[in-house]
N, C-alpha and C. Protein backbone atom coordinates (compact mmCIF):
# COMPACT_ATOMS: atom_id res chain seq x y z
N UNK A 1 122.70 116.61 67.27
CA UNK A 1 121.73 117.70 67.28
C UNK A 1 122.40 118.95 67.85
N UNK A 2 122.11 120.17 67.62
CA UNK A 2 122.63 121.34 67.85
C UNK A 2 121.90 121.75 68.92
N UNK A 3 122.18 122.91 69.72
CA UNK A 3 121.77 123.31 70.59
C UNK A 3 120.18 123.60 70.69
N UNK A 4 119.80 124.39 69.75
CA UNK A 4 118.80 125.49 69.86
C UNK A 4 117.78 123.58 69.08
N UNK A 5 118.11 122.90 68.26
CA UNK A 5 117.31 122.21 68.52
C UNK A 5 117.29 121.07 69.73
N UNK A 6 117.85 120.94 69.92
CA UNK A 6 118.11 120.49 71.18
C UNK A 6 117.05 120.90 72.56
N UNK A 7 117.06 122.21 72.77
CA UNK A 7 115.90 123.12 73.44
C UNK A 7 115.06 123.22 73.10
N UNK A 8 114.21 123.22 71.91
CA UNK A 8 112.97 122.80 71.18
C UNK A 8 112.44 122.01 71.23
N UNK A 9 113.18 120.63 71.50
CA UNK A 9 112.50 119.63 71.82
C UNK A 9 112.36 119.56 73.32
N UNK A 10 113.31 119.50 73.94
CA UNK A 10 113.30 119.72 75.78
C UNK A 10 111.71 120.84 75.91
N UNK A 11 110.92 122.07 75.05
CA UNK A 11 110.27 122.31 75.63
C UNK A 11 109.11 121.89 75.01
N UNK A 12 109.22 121.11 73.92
CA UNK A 12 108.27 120.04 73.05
C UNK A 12 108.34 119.12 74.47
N UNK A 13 109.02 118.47 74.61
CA UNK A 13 108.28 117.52 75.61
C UNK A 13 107.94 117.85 77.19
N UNK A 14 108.36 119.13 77.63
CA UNK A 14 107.84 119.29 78.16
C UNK A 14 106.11 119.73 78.31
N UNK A 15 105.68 120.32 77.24
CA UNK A 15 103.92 120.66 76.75
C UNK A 15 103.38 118.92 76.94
N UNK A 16 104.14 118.43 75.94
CA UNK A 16 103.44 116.89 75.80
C UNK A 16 103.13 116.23 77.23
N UNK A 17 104.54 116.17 78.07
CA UNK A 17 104.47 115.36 79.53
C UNK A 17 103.44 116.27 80.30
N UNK A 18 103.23 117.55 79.73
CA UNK A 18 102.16 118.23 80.95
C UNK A 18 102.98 118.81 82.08
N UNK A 19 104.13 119.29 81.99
CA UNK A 19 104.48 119.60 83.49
C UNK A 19 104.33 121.10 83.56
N UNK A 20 104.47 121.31 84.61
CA UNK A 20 104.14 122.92 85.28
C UNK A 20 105.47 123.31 85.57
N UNK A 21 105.57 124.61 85.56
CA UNK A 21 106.69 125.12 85.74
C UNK A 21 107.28 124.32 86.91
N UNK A 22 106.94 124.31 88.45
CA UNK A 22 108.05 123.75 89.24
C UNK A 22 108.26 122.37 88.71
N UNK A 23 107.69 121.18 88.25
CA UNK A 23 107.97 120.63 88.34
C UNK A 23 109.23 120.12 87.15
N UNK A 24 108.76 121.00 86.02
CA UNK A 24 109.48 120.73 85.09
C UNK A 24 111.23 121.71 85.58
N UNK A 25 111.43 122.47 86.26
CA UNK A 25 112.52 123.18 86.91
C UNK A 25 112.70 122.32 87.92
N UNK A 26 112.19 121.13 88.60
CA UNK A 26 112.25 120.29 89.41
C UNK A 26 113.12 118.86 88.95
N UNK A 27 112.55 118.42 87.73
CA UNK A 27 113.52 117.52 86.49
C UNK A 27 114.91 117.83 85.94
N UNK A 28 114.85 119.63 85.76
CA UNK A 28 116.28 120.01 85.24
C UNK A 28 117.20 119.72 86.20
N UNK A 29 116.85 120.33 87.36
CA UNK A 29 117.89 120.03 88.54
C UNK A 29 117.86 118.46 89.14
N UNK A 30 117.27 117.79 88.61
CA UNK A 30 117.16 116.50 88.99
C UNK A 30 118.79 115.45 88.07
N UNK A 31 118.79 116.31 86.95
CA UNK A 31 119.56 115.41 85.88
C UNK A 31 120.35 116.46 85.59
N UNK A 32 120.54 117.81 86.07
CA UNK A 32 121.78 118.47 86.31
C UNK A 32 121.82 119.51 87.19
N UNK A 33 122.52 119.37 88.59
CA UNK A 33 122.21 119.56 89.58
C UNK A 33 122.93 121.45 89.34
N UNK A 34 122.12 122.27 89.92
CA UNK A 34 122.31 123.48 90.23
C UNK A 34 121.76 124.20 88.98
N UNK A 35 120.98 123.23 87.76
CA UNK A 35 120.54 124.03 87.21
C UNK A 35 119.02 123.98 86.42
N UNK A 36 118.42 125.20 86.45
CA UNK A 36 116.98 125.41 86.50
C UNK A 36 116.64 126.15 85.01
N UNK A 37 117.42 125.86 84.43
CA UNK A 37 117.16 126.42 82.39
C UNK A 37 118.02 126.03 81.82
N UNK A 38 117.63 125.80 80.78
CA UNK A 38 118.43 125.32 79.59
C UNK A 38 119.24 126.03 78.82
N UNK A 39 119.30 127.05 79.18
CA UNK A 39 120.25 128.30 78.51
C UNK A 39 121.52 128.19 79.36
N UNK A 40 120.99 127.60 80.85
CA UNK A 40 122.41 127.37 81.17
C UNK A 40 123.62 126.05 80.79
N UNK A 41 122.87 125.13 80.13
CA UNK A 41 123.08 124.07 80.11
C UNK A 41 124.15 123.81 78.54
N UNK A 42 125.15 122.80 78.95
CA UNK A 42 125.73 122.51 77.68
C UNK A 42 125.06 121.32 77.09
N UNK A 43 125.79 121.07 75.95
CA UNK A 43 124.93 120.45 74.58
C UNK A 43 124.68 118.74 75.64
N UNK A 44 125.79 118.55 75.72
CA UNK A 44 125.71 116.99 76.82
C UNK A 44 124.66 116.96 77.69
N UNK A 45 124.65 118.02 78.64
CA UNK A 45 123.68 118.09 79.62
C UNK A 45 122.15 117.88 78.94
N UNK A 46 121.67 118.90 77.86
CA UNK A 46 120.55 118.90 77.31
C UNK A 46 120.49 117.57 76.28
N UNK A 47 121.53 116.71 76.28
CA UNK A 47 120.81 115.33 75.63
C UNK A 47 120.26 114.72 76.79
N UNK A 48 121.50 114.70 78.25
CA UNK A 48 120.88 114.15 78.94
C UNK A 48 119.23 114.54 79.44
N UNK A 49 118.92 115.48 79.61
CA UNK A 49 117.69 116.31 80.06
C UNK A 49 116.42 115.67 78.84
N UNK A 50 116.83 115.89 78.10
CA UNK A 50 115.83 115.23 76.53
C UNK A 50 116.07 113.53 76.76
N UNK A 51 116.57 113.11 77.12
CA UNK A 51 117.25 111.57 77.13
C UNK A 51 116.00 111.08 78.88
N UNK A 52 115.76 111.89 79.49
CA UNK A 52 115.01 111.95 80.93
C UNK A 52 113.49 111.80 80.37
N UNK A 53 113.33 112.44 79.53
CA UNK A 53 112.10 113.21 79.02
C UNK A 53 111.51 112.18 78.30
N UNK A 54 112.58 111.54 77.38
CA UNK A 54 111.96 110.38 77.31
C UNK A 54 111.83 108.90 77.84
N UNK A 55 112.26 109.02 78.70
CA UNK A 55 112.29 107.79 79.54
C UNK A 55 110.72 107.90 80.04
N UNK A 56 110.56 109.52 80.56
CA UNK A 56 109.57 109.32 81.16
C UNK A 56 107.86 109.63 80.05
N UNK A 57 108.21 109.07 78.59
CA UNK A 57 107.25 108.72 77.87
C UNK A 57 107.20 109.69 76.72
N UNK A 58 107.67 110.69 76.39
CA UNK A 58 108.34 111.52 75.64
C UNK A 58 109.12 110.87 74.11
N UNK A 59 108.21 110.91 72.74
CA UNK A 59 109.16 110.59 71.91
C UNK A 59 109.07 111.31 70.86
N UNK A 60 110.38 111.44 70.28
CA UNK A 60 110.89 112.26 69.43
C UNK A 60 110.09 112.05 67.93
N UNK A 61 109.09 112.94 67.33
CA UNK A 61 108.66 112.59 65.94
C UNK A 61 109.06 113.41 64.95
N UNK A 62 109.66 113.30 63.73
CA UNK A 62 110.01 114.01 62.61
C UNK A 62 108.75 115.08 62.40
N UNK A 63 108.87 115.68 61.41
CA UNK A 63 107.58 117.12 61.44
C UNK A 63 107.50 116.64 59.82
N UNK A 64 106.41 116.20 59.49
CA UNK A 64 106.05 115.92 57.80
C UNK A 64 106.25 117.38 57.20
N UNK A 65 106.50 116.78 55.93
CA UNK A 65 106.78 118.12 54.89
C UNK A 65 105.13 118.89 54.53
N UNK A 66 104.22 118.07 54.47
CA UNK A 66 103.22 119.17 54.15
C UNK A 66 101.95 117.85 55.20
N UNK A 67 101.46 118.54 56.41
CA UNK A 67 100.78 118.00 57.49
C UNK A 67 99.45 118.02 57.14
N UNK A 68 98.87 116.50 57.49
CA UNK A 68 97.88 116.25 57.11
C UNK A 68 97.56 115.83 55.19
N UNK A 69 98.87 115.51 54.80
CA UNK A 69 98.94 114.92 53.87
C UNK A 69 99.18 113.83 53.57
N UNK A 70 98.30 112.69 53.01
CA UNK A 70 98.86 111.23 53.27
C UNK A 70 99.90 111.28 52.21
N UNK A 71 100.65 109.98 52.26
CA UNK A 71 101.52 109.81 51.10
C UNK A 71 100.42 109.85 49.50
N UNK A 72 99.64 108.50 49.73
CA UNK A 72 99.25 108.60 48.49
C UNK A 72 97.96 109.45 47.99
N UNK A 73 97.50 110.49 48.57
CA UNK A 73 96.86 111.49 48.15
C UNK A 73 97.02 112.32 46.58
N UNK A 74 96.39 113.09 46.54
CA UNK A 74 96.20 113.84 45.10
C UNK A 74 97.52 115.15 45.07
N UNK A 75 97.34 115.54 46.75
CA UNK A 75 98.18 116.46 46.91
C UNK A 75 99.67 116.07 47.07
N UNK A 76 99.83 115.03 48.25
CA UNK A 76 101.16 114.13 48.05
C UNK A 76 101.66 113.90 46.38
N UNK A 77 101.04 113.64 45.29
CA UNK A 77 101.35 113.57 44.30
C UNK A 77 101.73 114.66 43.08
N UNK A 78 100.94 115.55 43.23
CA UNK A 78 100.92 116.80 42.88
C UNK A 78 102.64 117.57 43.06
N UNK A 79 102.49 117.36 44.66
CA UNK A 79 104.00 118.00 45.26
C UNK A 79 105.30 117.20 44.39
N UNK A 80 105.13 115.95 44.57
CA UNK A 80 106.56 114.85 43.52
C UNK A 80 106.39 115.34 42.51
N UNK A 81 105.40 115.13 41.81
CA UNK A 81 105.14 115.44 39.79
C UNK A 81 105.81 116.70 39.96
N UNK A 82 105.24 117.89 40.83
CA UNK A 82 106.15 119.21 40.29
C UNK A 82 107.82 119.29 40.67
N UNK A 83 108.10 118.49 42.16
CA UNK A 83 109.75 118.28 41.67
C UNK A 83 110.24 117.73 41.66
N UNK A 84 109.73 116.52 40.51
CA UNK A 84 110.01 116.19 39.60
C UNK A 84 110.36 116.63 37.83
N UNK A 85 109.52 117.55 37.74
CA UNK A 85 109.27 118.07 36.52
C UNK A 85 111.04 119.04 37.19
N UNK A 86 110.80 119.57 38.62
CA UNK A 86 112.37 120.95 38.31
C UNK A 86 112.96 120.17 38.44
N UNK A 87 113.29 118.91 38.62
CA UNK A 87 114.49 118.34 38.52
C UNK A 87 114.62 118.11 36.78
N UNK A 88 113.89 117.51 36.29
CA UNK A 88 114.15 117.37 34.61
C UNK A 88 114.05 118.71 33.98
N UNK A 89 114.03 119.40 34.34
CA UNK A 89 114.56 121.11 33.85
C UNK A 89 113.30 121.36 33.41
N UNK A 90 111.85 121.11 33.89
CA UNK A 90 110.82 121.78 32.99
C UNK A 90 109.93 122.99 33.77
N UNK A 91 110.39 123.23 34.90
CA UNK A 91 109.80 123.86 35.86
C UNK A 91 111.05 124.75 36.40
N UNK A 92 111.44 125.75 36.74
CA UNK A 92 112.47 126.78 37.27
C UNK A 92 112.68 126.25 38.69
N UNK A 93 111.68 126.33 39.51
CA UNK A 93 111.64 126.35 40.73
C UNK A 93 110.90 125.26 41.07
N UNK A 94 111.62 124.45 42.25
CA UNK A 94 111.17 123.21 42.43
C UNK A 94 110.02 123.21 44.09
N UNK A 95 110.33 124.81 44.34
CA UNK A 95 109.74 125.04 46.19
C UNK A 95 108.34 125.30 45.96
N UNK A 96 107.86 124.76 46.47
CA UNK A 96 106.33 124.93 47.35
C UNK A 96 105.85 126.25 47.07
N UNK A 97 106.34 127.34 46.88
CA UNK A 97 105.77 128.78 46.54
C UNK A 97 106.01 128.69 45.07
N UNK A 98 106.14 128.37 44.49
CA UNK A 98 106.19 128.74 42.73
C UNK A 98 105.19 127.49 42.48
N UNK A 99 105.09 126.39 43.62
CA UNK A 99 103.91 125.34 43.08
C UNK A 99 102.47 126.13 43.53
N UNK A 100 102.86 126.50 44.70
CA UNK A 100 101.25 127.48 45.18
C UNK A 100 101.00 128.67 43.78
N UNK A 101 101.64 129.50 43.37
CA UNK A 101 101.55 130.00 42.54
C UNK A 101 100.85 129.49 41.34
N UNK A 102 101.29 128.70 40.70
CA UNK A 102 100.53 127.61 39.87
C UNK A 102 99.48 127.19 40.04
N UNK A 103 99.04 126.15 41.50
CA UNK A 103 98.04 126.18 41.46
C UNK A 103 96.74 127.13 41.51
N UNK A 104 97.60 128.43 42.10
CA UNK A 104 96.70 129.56 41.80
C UNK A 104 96.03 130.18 40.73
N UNK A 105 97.01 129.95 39.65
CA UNK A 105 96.23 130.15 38.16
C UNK A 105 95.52 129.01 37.87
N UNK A 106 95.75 127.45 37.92
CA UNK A 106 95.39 126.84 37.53
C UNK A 106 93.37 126.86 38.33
N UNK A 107 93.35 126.80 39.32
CA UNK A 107 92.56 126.88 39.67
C UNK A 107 91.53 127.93 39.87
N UNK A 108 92.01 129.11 39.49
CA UNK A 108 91.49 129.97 39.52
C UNK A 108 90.27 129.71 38.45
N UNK A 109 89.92 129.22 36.96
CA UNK A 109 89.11 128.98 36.49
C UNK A 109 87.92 128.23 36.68
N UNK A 110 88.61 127.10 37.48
CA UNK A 110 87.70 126.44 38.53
C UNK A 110 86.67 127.23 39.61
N UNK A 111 87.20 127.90 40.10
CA UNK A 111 86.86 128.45 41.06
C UNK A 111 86.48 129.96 41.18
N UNK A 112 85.46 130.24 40.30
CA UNK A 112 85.03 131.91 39.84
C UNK A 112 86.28 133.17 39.99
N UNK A 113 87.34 132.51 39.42
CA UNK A 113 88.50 133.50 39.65
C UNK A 113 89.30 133.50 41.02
N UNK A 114 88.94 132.96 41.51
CA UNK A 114 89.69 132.88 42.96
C UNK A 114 90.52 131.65 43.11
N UNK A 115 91.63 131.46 42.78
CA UNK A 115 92.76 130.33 42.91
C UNK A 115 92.71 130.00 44.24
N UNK A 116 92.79 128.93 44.54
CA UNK A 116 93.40 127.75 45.83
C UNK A 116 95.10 128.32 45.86
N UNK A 117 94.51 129.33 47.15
CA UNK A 117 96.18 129.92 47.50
C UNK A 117 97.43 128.70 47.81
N UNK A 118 97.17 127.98 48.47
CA UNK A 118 97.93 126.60 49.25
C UNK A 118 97.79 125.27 48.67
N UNK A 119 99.03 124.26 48.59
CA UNK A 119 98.71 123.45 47.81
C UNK A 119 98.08 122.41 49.05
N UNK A 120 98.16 122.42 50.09
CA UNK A 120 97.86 121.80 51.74
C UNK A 120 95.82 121.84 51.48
N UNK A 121 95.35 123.18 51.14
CA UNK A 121 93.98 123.73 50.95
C UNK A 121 93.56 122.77 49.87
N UNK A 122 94.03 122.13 49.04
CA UNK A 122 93.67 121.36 48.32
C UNK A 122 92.51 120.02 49.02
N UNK A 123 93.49 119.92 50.02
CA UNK A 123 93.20 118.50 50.82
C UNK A 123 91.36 118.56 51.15
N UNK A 124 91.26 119.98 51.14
CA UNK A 124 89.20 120.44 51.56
C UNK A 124 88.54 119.73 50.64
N UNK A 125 89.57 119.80 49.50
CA UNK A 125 88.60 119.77 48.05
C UNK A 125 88.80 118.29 47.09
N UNK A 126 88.63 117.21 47.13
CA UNK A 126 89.13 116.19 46.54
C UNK A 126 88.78 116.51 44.82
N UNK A 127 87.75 116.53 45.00
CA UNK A 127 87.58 116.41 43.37
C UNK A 127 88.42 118.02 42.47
N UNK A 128 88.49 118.99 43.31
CA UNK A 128 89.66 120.08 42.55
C UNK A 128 90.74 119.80 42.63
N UNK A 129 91.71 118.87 43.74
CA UNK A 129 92.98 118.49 43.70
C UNK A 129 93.36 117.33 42.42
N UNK A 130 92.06 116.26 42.36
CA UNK A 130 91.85 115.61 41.25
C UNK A 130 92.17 116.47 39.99
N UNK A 131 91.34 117.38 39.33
CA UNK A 131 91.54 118.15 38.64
C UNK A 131 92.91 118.65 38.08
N UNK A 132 93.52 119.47 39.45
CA UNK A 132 94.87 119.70 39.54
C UNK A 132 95.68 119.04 38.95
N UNK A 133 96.09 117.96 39.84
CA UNK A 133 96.70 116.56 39.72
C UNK A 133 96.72 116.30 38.05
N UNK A 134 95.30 116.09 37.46
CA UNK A 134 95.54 115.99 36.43
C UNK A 134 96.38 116.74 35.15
N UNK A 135 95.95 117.96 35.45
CA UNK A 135 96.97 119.00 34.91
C UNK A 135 97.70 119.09 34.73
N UNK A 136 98.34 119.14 35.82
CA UNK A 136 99.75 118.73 36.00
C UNK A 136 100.37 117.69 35.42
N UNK A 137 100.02 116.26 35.51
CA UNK A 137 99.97 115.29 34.82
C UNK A 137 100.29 115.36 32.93
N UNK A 138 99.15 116.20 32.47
CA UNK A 138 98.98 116.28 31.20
C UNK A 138 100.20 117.44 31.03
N UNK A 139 100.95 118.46 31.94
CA UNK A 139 101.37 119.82 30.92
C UNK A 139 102.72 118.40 31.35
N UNK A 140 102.95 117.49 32.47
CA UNK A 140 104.15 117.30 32.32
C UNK A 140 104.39 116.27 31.35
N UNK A 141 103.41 115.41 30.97
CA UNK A 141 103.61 114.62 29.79
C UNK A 141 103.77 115.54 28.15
N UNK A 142 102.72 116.71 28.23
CA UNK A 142 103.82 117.45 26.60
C UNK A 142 105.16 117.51 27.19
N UNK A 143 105.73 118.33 28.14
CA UNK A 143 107.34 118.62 28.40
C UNK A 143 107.85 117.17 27.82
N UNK A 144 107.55 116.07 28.51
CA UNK A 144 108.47 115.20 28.02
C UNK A 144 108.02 114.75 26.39
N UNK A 145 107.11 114.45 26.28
CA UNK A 145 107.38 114.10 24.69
C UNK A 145 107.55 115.63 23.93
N UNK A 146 108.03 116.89 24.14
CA UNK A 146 108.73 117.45 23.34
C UNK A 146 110.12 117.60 23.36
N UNK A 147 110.34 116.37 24.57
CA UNK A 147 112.15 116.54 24.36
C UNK A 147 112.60 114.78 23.82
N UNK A 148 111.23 113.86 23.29
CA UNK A 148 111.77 112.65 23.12
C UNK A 148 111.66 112.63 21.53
N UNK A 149 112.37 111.82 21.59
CA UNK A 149 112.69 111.83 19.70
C UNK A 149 111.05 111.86 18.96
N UNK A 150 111.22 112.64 17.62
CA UNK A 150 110.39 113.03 16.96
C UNK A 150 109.75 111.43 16.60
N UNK A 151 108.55 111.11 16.07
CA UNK A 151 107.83 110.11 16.05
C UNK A 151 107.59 108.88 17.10
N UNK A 152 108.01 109.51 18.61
CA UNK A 152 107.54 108.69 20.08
C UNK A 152 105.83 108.65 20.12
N UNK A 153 105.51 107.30 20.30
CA UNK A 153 104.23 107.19 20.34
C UNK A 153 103.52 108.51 21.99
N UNK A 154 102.11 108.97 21.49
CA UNK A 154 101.81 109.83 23.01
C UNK A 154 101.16 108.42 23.49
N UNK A 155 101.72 108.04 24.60
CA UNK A 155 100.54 107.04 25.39
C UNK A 155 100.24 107.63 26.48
N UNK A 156 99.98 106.65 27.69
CA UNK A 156 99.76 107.08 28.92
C UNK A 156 100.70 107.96 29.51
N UNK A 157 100.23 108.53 30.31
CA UNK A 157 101.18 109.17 31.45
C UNK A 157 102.11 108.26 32.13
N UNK A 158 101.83 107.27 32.63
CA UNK A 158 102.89 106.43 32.82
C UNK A 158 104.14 105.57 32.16
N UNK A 159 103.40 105.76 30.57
CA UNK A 159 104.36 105.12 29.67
C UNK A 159 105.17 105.88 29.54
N UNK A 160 105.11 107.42 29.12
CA UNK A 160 105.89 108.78 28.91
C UNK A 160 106.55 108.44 29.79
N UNK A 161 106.53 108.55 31.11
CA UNK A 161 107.42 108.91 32.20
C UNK A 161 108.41 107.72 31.71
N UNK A 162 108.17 106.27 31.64
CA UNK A 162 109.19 105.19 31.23
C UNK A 162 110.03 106.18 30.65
N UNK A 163 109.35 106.20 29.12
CA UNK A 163 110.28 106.39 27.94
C UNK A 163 110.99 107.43 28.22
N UNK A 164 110.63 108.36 29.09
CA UNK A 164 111.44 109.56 29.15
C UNK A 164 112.96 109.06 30.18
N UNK A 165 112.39 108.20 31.27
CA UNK A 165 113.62 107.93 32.04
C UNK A 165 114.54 106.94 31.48
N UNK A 166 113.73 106.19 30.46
CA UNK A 166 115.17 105.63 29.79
C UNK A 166 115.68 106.16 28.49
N UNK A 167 115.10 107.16 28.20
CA UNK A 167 115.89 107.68 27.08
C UNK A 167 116.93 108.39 27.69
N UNK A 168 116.67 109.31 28.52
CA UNK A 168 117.60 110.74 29.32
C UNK A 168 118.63 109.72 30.06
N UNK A 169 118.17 108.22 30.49
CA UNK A 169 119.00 107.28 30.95
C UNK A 169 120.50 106.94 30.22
N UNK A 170 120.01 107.08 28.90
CA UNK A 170 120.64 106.33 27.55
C UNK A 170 121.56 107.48 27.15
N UNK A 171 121.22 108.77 27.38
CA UNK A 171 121.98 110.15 26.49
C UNK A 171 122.94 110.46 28.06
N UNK A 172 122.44 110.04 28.81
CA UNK A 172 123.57 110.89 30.40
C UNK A 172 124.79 109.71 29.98
């Protein structure tokens, strides 16, 4: 870990453990003596200091990519299908702002002209992320059957996706 995250977390766990200024300037100098901030501190010192922090109940959690999203949600799915689609070249941009964008037109009809700015804002609305979801679903199943050989049966959305990964399987 690098410095500056390194200090992010040292003052992440400090909020969590609850300490007050002396006491938490009371810990630094406890586990490195003569010093009372972390700006003074080298990278070693501040594992040890974060390494204290959690002893004393402090643990380290990753930060989810879009919070308050379960995995298997409408929106969790939504986010893969679109990059997915920029990875198979059918979409330009595979980031979170060209998907908000999208859903902004898309929904905008839904919604007396006013698009669902955020694809996260979805999560209010089950049955419009449904919607979405589907959309999405359907524009990415034409993309692939207009790049699979001429007379491919249209089936499900799930069959497409097969045929598409083992054809593009078969031509790489």
């Amino acid at each position: 870990m690098n410095r500056a995250t390194l200090i992010k977390l040292i003052h992440v766990a400090r909020r969590e453990l609850q300490l007050d200024e002396a006491t938490y300037r009371a810990a630094l100098m406890k586990v490195c003596a003569d010093k009372t901030s972390c700006r003074e501190m080298t990278v070693p010192e501040l594992v040890r200091v974060l390494h204290a922090f959690q002893q004393k109940g402090f643990t380290v959690r990753s930060k989810p990519v879009l919070r308050g999203v379960k995995p298997a949600s409408p929106v969790a799915k939504i986010l893969a299908i679109w990059q997915t689609m920029h990875r198979q070249g059918f979409v330009q941009s595979g980031d979170e702002a060209a998907l908000n964008a999208w859903i902004r037109r898309t929904t905008a009809r839904e919604n007396g002209g006013l698009g669902v700015a955020q694809l996260a804002w979805l999560n209010q609305d089950n049955a419009l992320a449904v919607k979405v979801l589907e959309s999405l679903k359907r524009w990415h199943r034409r993309c692939m059957l207009a790049t699979l050989p001429p007379g491919t049966p249209a089936e499900s959305y799930p069959r497409v996706c097969q045929r598409y990964e083992a054809e593009t399987r078969v031509s790489s």
